[in-house]
Protein backbone atom coordinates (compact mmCIF):
# COMPACT_ATOMS: atom_id res chain seq x y z
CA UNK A 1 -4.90 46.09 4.99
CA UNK A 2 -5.27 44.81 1.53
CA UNK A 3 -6.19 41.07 0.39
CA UNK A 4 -3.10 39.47 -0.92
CA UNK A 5 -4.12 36.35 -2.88
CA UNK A 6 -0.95 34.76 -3.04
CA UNK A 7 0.05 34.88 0.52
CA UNK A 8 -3.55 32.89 1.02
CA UNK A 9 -2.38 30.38 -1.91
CA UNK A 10 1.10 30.10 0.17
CA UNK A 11 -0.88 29.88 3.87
CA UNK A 12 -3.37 27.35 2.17
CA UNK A 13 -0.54 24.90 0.91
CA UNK A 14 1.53 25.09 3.91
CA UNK A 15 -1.92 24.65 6.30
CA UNK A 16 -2.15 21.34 3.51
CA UNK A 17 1.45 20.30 3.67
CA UNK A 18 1.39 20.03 7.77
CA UNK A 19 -1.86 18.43 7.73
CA UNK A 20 -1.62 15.61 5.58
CA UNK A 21 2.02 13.80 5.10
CA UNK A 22 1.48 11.65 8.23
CA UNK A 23 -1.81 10.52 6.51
CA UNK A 24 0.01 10.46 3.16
CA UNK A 25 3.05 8.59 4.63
CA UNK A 26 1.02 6.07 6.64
CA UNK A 27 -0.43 4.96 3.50
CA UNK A 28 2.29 4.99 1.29
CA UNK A 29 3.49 2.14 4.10
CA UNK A 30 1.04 0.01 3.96
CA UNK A 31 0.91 0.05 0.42
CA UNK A 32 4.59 -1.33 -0.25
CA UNK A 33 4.02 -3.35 3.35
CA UNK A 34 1.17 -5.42 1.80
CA UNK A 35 1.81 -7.26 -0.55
CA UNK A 36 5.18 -8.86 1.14
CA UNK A 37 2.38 -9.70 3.77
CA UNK A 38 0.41 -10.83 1.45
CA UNK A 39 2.76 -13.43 -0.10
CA UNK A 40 4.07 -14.78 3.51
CA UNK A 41 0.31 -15.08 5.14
CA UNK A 42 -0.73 -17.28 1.53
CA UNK A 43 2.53 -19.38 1.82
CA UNK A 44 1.77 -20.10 5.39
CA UNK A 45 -1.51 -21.15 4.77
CA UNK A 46 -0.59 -23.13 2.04
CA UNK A 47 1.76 -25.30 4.32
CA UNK A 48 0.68 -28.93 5.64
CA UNK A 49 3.14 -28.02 8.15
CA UNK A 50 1.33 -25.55 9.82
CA UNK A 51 -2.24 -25.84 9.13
CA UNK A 52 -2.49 -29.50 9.19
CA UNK A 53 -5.78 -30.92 6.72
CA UNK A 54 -6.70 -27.06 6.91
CA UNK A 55 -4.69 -25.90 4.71
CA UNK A 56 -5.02 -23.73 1.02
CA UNK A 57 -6.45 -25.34 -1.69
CA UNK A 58 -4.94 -24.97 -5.45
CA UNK A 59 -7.31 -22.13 -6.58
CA UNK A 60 -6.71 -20.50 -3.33
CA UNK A 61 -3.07 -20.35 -3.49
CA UNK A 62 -2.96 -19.38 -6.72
CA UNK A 63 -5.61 -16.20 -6.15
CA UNK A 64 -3.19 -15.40 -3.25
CA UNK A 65 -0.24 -15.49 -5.12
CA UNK A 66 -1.71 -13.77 -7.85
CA UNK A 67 -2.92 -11.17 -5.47
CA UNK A 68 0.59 -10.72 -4.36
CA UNK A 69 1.65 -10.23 -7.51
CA UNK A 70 -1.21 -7.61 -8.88
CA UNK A 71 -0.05 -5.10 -5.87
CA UNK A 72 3.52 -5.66 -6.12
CA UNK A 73 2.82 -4.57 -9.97
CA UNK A 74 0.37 -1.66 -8.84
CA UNK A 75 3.35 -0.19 -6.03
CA UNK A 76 6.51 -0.47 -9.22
CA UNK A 77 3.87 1.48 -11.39
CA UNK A 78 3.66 4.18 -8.26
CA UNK A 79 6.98 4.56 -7.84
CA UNK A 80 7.93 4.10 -11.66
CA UNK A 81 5.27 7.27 -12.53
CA UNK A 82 5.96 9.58 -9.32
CA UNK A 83 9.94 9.98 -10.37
């Protein structure tokens, strides 16, 4: 039986490629899920409406928003350099 170092290259990937998409996909998720989450969870604590005298201050909404912004910019440049 002789050592074939291919068929380990090919048994390594596939061993790789069954292993870790769930891990890879789960992430991928909650990468393009947060910042939407982001944006909705700063505009409702920014509302009177809903959190009464508790509510965001300026420099708080605009850190959120700017957040929001930052890893909506960070997921386009994923998808812009994976295609």
């Amino acid at each position: 039986m002789s050592f074939d170092y291919y068929s380990l290259r090919k048994y390594l990937a596939i061993l790789y490629l069954n292993v870790f998409p769930k891990k890879i996909m789960r992430s991928l998720i909650l990468y393009f899920l947060a910042p939407p989450l982001v944006f909705l969870v700063t505009q409702l604590t920014s509302s009177e409406e809903v959190m009464g005298e508790h509510k965001n201050g300026k420099l708080l909404r605009i850190l959120g928003y700017s957040a929001a912004a930052i890893m909506s910019v960070a997921a386009l440049a994923l998808v812009i350099t994976s295609l």
